[in-house]
PDB file of N, CA and C in Angstrom:
ATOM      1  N   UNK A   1     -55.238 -73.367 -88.975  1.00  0.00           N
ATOM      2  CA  UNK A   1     -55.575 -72.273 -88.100  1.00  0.00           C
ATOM      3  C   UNK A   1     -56.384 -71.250 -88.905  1.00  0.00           C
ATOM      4  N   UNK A   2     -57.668 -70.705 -88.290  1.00  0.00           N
ATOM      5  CA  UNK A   2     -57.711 -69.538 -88.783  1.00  0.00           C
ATOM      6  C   UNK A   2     -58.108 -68.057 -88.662  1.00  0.00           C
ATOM      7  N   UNK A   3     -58.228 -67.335 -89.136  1.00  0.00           N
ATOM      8  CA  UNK A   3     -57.751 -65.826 -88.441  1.00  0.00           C
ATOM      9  C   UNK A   3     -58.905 -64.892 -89.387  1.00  0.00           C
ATOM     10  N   UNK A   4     -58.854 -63.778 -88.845  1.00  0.00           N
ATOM     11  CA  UNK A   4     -59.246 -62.854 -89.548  1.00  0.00           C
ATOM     12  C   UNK A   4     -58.503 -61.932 -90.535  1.00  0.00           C
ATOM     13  N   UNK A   5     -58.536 -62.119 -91.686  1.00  0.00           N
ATOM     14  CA  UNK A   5     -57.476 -61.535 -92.781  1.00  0.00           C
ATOM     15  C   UNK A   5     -57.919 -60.254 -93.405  1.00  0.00           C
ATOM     16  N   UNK A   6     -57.010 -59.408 -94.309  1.00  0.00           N
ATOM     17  CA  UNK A   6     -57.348 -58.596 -94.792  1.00  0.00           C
ATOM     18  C   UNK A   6     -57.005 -58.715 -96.550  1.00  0.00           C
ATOM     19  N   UNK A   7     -57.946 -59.318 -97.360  1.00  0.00           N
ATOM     20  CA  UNK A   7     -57.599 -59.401 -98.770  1.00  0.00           C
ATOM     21  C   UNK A   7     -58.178 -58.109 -99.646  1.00  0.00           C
ATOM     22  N   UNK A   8     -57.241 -57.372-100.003  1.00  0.00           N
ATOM     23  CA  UNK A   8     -56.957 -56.619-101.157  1.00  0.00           C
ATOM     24  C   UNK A   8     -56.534 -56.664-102.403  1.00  0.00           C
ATOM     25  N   UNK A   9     -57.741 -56.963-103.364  1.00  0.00           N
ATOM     26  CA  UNK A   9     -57.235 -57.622-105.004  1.00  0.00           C
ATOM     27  C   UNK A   9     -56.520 -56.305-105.933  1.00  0.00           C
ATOM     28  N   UNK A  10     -55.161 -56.784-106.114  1.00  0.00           N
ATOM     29  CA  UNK A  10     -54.066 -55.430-106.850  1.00  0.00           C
ATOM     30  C   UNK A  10     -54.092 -55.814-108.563  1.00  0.00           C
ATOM     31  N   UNK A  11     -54.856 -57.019-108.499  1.00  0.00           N
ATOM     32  CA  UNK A  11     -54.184 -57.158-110.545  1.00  0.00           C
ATOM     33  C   UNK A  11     -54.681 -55.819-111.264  1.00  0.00           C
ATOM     34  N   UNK A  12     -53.550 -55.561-111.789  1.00  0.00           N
ATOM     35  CA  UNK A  12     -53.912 -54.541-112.598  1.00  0.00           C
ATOM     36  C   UNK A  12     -53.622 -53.018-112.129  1.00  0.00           C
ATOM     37  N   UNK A  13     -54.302 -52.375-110.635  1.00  0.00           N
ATOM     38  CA  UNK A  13     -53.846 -51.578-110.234  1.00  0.00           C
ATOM     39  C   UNK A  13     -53.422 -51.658-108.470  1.00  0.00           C
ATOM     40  N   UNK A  14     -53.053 -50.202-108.337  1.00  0.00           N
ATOM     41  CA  UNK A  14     -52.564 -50.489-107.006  1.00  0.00           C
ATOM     42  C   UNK A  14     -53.499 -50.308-105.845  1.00  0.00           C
ATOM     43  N   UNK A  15     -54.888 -49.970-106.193  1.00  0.00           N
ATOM     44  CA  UNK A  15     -55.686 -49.419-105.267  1.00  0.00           C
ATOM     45  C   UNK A  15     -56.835 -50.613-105.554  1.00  0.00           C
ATOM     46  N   UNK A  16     -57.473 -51.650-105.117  1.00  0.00           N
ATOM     47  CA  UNK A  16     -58.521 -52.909-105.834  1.00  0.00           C
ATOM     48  C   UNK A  16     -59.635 -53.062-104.156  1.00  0.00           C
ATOM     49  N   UNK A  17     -60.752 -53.641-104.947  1.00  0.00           N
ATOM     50  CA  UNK A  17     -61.921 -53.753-103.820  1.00  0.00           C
ATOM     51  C   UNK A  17     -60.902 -54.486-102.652  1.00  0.00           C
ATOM     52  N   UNK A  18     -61.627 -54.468-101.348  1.00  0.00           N
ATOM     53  CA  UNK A  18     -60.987 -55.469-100.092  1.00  0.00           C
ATOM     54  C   UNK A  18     -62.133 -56.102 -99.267  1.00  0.00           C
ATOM     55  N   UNK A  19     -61.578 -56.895 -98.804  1.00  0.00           N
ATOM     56  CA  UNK A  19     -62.260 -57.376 -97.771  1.00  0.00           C
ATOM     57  C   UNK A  19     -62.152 -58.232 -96.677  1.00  0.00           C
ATOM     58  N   UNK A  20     -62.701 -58.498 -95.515  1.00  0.00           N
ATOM     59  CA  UNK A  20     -61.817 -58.804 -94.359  1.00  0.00           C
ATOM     60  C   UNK A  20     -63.368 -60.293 -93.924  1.00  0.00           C
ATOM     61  N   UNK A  21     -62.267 -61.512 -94.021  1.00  0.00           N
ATOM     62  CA  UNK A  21     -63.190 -62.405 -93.536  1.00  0.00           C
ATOM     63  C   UNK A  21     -62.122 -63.445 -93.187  1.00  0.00           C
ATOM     64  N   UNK A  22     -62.013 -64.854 -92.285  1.00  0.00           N
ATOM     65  CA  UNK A  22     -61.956 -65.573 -92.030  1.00  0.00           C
ATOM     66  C   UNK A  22     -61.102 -66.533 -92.985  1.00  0.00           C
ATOM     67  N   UNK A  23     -59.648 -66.900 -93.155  1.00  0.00           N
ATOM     68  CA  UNK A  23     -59.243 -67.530 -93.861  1.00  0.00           C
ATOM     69  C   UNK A  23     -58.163 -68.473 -93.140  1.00  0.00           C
ATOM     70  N   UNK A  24     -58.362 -69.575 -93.384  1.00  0.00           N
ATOM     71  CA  UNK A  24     -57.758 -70.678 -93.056  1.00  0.00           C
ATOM     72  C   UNK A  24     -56.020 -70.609 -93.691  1.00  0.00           C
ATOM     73  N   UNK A  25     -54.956 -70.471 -92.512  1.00  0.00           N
ATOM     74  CA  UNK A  25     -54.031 -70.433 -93.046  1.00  0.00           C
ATOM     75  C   UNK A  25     -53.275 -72.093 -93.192  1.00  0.00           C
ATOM     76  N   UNK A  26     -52.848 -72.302 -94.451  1.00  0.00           N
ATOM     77  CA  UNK A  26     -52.383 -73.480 -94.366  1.00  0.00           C
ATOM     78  C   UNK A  26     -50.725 -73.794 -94.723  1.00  0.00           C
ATOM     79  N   UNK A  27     -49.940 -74.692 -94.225  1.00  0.00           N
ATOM     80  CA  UNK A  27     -48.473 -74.667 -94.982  1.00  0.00           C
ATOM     81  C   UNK A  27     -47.367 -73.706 -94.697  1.00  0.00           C
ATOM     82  N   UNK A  28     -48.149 -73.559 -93.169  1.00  0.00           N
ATOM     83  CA  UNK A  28     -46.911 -72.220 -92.154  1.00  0.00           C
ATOM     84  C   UNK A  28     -47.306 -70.937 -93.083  1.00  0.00           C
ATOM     85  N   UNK A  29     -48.400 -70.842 -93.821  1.00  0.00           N
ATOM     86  CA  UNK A  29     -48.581 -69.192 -93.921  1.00  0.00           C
ATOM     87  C   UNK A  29     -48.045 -68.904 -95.680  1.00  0.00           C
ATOM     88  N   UNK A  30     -48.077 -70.462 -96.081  1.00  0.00           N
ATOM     89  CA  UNK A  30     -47.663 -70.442 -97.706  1.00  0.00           C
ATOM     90  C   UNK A  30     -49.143 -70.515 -98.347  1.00  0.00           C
ATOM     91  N   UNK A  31     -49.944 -70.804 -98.202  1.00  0.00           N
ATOM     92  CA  UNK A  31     -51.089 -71.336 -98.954  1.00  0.00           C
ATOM     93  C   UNK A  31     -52.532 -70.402 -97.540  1.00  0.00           C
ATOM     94  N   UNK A  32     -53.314 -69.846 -98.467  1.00  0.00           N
ATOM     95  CA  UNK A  32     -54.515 -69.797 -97.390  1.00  0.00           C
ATOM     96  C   UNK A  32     -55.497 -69.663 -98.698  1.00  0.00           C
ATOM     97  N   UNK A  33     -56.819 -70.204 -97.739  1.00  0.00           N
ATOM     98  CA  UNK A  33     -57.964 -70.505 -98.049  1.00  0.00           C
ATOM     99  C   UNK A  33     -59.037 -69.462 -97.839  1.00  0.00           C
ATOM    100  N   UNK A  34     -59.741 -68.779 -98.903  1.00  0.00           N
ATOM    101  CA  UNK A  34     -60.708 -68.164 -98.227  1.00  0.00           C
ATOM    102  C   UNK A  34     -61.632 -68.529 -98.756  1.00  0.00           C
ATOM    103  N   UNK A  35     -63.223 -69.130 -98.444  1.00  0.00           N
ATOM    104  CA  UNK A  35     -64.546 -69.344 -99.324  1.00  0.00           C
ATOM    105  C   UNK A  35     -63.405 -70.179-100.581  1.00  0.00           C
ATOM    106  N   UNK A  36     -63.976 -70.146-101.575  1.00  0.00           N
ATOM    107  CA  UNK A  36     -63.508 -71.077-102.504  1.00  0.00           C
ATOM    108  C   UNK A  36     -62.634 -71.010-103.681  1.00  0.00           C
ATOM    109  N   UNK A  37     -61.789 -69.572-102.495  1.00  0.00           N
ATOM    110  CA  UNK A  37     -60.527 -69.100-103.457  1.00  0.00           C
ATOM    111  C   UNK A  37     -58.815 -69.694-102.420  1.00  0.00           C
ATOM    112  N   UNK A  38     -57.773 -70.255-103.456  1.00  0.00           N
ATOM    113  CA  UNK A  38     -56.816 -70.348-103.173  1.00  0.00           C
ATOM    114  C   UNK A  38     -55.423 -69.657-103.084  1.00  0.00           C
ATOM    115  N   UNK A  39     -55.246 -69.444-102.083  1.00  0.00           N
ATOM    116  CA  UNK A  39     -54.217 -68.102-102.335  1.00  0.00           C
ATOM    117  C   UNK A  39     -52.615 -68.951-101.907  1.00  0.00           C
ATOM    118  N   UNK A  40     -51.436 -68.436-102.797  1.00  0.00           N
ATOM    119  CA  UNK A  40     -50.657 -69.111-102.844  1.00  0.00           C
ATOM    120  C   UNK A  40     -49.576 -67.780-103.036  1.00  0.00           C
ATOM    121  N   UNK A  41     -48.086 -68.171-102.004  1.00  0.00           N
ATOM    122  CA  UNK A  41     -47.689 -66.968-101.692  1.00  0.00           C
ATOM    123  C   UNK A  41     -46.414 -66.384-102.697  1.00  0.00           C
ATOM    124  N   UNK A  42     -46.563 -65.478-102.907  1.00  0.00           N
ATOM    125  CA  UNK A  42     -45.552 -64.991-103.720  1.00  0.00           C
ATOM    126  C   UNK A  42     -43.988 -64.726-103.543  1.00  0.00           C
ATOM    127  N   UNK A  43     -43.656 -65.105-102.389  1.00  0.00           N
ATOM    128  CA  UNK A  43     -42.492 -65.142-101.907  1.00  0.00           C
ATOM    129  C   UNK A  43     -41.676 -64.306-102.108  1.00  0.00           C
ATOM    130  N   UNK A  44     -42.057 -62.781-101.854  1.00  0.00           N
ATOM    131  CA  UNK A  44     -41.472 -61.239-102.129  1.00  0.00           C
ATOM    132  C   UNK A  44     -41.165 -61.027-103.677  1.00  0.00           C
ATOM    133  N   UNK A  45     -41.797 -61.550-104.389  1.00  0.00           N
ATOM    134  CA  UNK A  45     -41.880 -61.591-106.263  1.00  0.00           C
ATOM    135  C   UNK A  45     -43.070 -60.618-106.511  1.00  0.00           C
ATOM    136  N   UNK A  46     -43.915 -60.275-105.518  1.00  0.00           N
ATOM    137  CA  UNK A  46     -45.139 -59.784-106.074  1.00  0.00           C
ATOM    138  C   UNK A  46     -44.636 -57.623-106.126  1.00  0.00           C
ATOM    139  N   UNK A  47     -45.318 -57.255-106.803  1.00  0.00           N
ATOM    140  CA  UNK A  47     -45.288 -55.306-106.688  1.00  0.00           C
ATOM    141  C   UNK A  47     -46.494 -54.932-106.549  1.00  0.00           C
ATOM    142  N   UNK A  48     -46.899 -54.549-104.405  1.00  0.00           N
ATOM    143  CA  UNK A  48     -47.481 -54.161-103.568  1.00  0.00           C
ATOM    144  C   UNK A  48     -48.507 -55.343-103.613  1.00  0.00           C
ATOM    145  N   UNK A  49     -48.322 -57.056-103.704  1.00  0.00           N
ATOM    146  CA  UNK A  49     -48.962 -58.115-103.872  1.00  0.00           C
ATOM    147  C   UNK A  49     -48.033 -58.998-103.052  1.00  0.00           C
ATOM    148  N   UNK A  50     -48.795 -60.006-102.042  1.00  0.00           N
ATOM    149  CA  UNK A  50     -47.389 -60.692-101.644  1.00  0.00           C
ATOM    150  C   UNK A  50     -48.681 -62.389-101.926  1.00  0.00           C
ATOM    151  N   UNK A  51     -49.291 -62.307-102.259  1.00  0.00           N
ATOM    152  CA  UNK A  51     -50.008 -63.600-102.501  1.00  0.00           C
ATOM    153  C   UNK A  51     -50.900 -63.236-103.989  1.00  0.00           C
ATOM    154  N   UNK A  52     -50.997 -64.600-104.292  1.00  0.00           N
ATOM    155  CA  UNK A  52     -51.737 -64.547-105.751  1.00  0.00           C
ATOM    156  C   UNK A  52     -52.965 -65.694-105.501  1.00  0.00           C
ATOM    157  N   UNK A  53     -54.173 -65.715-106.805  1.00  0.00           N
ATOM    158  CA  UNK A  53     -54.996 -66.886-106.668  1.00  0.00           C
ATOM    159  C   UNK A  53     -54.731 -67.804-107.883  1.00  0.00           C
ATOM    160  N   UNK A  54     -54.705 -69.045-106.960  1.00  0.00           N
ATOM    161  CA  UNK A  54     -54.079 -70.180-108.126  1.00  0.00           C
ATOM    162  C   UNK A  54     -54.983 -70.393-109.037  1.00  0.00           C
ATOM    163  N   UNK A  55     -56.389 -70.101-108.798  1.00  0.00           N
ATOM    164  CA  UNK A  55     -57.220 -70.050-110.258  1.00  0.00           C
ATOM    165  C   UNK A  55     -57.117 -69.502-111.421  1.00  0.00           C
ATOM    166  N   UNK A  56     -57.084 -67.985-110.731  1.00  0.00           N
ATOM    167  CA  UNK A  56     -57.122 -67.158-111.723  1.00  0.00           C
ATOM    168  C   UNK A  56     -56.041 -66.253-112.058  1.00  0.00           C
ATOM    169  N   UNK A  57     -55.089 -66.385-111.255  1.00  0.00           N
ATOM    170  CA  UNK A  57     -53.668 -65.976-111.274  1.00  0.00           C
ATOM    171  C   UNK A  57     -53.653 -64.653-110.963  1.00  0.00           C
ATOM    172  N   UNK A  58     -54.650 -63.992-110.637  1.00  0.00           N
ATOM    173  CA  UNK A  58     -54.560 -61.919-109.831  1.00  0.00           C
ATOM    174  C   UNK A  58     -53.895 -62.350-108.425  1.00  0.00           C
ATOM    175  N   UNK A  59     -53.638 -61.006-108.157  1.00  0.00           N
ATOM    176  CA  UNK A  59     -52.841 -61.132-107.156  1.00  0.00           C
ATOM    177  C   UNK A  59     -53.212 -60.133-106.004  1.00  0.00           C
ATOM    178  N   UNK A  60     -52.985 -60.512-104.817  1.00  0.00           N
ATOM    179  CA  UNK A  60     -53.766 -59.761-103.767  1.00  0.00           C
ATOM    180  C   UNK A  60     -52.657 -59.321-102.381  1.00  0.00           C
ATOM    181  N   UNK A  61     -53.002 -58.553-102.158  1.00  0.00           N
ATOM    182  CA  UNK A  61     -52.068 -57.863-100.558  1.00  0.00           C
ATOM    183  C   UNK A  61     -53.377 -58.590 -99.585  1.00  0.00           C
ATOM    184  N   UNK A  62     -52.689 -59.531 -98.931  1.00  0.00           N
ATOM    185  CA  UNK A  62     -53.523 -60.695 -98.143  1.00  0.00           C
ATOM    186  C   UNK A  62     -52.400 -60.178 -96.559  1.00  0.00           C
ATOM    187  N   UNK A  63     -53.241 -59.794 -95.174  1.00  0.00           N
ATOM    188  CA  UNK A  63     -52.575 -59.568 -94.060  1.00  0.00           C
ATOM    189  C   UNK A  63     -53.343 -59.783 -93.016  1.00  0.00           C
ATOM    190  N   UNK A  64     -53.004 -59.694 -91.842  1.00  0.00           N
ATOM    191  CA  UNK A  64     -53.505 -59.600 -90.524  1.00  0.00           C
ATOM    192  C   UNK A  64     -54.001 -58.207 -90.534  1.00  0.00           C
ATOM    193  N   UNK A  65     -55.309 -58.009 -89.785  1.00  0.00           N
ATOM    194  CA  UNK A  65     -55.818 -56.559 -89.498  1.00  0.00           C
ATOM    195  C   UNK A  65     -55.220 -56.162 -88.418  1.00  0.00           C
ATOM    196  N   UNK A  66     -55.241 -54.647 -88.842  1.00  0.00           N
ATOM    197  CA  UNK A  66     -54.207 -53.546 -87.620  1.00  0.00           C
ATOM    198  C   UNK A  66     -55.171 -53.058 -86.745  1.00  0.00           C
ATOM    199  N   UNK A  67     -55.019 -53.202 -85.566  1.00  0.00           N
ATOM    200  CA  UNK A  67     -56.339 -52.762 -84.314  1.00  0.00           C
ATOM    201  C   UNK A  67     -56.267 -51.289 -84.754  1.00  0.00           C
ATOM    202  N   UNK A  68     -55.690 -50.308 -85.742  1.00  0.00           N
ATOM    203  CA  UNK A  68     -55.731 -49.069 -85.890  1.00  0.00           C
ATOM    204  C   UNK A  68     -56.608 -48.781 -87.062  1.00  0.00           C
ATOM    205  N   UNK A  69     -56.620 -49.958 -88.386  1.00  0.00           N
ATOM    206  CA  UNK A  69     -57.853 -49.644 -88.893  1.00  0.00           C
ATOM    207  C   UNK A  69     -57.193 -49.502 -90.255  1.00  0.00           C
ATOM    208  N   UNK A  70     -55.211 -48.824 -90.334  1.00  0.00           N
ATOM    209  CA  UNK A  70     -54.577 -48.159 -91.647  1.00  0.00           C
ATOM    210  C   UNK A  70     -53.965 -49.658 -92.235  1.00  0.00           C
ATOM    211  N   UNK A  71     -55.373 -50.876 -92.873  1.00  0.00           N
ATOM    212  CA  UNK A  71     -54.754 -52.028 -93.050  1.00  0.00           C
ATOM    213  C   UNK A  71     -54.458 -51.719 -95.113  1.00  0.00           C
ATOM    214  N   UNK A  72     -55.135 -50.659 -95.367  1.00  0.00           N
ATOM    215  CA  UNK A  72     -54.940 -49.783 -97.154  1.00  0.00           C
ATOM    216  C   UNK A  72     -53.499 -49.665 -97.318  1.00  0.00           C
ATOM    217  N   UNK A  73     -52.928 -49.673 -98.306  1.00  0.00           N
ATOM    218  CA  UNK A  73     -51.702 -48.916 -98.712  1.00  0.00           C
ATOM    219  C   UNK A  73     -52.377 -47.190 -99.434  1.00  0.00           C
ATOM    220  N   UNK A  74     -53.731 -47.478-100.157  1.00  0.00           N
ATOM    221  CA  UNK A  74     -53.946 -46.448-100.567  1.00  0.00           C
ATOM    222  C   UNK A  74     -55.464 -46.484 -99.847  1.00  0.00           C
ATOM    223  N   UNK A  75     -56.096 -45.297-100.034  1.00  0.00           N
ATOM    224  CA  UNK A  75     -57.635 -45.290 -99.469  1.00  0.00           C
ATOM    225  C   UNK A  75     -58.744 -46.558-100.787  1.00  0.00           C
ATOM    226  N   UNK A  76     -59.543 -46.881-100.057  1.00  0.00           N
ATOM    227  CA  UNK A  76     -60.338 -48.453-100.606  1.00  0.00           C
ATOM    228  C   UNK A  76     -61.336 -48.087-100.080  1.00  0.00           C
ATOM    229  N   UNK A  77     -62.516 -49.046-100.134  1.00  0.00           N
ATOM    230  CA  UNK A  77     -63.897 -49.250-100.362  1.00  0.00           C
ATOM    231  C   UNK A  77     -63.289 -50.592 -99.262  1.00  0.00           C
ATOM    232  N   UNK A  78     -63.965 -51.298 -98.412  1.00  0.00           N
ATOM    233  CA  UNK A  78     -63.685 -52.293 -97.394  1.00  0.00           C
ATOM    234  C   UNK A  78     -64.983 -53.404 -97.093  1.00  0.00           C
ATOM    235  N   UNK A  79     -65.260 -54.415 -97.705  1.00  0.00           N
ATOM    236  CA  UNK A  79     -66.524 -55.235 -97.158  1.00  0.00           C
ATOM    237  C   UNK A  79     -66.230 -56.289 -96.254  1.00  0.00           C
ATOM    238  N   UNK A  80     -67.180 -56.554 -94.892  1.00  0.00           N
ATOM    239  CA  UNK A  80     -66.433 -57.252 -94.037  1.00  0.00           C
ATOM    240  C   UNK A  80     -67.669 -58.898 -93.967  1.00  0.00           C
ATOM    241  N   UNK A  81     -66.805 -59.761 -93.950  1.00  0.00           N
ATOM    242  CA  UNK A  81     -67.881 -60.592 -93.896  1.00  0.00           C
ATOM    243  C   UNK A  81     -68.787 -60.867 -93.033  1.00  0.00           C
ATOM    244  N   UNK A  82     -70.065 -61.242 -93.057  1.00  0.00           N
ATOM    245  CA  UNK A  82     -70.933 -61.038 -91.615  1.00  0.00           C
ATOM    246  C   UNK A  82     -70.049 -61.862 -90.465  1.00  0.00           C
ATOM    247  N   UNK A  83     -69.908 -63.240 -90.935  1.00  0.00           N
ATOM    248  CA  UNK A  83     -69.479 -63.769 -89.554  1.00  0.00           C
ATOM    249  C   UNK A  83     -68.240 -63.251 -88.757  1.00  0.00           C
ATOM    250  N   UNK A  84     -67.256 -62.075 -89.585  1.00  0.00           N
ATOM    251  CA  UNK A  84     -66.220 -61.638 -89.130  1.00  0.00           C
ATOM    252  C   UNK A  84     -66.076 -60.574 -88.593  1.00  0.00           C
ATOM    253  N   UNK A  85     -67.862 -60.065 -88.643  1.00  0.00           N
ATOM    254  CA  UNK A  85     -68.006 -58.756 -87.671  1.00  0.00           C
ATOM    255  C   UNK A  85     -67.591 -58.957 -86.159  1.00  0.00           C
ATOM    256  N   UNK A  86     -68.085 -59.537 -85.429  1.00  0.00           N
ATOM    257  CA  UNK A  86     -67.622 -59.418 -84.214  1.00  0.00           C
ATOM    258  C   UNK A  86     -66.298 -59.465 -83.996  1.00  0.00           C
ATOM    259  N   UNK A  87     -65.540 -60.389 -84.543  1.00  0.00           N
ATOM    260  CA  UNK A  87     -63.820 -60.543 -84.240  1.00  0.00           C
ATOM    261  C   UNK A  87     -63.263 -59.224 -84.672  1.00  0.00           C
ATOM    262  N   UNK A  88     -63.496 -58.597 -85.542  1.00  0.00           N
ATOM    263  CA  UNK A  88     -62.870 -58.080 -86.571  1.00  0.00           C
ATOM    264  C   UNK A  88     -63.127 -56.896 -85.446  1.00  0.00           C
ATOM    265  N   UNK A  89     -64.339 -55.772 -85.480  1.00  0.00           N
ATOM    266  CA  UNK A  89     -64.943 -54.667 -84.818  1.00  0.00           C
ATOM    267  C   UNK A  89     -64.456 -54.727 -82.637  1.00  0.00           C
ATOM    268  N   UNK A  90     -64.607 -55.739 -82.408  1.00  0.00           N
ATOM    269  CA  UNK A  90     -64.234 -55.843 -80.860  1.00  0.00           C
ATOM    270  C   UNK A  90     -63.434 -56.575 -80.620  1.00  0.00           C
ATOM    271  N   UNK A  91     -62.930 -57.778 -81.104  1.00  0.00           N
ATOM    272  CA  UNK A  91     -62.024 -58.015 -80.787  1.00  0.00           C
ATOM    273  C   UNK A  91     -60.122 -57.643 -81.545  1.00  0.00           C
ATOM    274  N   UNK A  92     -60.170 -57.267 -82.255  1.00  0.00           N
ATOM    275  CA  UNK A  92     -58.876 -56.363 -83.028  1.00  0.00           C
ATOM    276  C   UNK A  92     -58.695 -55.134 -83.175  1.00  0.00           C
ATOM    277  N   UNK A  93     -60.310 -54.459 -83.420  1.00  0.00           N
ATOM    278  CA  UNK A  93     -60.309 -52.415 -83.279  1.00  0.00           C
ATOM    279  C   UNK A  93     -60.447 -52.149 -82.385  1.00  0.00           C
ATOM    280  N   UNK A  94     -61.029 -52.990 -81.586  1.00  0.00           N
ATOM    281  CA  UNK A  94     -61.992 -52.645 -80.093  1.00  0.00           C
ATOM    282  C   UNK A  94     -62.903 -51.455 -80.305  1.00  0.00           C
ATOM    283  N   UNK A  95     -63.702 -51.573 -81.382  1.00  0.00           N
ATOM    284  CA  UNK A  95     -64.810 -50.378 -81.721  1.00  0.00           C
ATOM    285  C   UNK A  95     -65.981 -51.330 -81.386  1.00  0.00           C
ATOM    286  N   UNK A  96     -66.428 -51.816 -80.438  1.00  0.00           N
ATOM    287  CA  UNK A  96     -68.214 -52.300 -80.618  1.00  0.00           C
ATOM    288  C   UNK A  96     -68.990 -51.554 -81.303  1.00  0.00           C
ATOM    289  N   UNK A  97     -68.934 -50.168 -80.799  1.00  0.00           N
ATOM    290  CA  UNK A  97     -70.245 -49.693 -81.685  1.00  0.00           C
ATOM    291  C   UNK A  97     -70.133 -49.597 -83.167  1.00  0.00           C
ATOM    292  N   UNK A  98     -69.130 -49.638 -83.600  1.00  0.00           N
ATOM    293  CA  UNK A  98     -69.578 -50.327 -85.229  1.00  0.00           C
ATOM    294  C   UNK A  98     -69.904 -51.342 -85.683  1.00  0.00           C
ATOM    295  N   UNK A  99     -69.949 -52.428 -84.351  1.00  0.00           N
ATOM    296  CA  UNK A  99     -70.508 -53.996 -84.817  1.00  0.00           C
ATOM    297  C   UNK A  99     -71.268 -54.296 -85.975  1.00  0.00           C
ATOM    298  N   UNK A 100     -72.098 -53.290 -85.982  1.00  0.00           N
ATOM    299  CA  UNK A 100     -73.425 -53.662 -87.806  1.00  0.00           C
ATOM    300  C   UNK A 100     -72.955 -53.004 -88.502  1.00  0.00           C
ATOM    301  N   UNK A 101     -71.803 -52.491 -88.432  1.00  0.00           N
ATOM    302  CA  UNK A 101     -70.989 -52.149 -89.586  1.00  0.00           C
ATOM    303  C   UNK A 101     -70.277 -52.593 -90.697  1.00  0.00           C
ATOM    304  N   UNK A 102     -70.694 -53.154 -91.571  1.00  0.00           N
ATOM    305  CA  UNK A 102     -69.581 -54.054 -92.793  1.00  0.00           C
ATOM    306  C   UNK A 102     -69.471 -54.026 -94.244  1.00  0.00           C
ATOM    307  N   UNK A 103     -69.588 -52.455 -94.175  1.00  0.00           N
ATOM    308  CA  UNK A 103     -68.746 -51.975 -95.221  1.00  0.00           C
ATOM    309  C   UNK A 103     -68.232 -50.417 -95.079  1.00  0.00           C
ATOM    310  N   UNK A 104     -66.973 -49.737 -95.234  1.00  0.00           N
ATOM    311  CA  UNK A 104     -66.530 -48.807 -94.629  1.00  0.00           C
ATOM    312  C   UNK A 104     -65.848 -48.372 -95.916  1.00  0.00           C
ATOM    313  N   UNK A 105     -65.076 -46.959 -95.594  1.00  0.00           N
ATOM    314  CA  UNK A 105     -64.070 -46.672 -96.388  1.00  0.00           C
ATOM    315  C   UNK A 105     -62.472 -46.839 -95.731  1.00  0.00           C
ATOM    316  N   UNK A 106     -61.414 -47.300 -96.259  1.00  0.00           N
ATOM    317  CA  UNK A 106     -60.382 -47.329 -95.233  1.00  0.00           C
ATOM    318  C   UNK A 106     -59.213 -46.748 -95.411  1.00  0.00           C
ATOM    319  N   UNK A 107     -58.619 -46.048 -94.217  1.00  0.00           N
ATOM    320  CA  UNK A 107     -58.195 -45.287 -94.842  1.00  0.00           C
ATOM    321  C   UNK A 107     -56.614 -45.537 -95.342  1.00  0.00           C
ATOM    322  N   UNK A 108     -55.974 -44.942 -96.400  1.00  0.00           N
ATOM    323  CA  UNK A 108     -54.513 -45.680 -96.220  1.00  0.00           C
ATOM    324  C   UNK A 108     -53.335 -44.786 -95.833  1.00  0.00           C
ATOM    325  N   UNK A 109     -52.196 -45.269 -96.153  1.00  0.00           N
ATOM    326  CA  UNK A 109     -51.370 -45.061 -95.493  1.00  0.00           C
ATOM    327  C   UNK A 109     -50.159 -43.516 -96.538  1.00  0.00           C
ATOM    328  N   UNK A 110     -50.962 -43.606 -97.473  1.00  0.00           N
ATOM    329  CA  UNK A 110     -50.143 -42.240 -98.448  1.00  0.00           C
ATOM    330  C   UNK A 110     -51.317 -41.497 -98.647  1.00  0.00           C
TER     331      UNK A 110
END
């Protein structure tokens, strides 16, 4: 199956680039795929990380987007992939007019 996700890379600190594109969930939601990274889940072991990449072993806050937009724990920098503009902007925010929009600031939640 796949969905529109929200990956946020934490190695190292708590605030890391994000970005929201299309990832194939595989293994009931243990394993997902994005482009030609493997994400493999941390099984509540991770701190503000609940998935890691089996390559390179960083670790990322990987989620479903919130039709409200507060998908940050802290405020981020946000790049969205082209093909995930439309799903992402009208069908989950229901904002059309930001459709050519894909890169934002977002805001978080502290």
């Amino acid at each position: 199956m796949k969905r529109v996700i929200w990956i946020e890379k934490k190695s190292g600190n708590l605030v890391g680039p994000a970005k929201i594109g299309w990832v194939e969930v595989k293994e009931k939601g243990k394993r997902l795929e994005y482009q030609k990274q493997i994400f493999r889940s941390l099984r509540g072991q991770g701190y503000k990380s609940n998935f890691f990449d089996m390559k390179t072993g960083d670790e990322y806050w990987i989620s479903g987007c919130r039709k409200d937009g507060r998908d940050a724990l802290y405020n981020t920098d946000v790049e969205i992939d082209e093909n995930a503009l439309e799903e992402y902007w009208i069908k989950i925010r229901g904002v059309p007019e930001n459709l050519a929009k894909n890169k934002f600031r977002a805001p978080g939640k502290y």
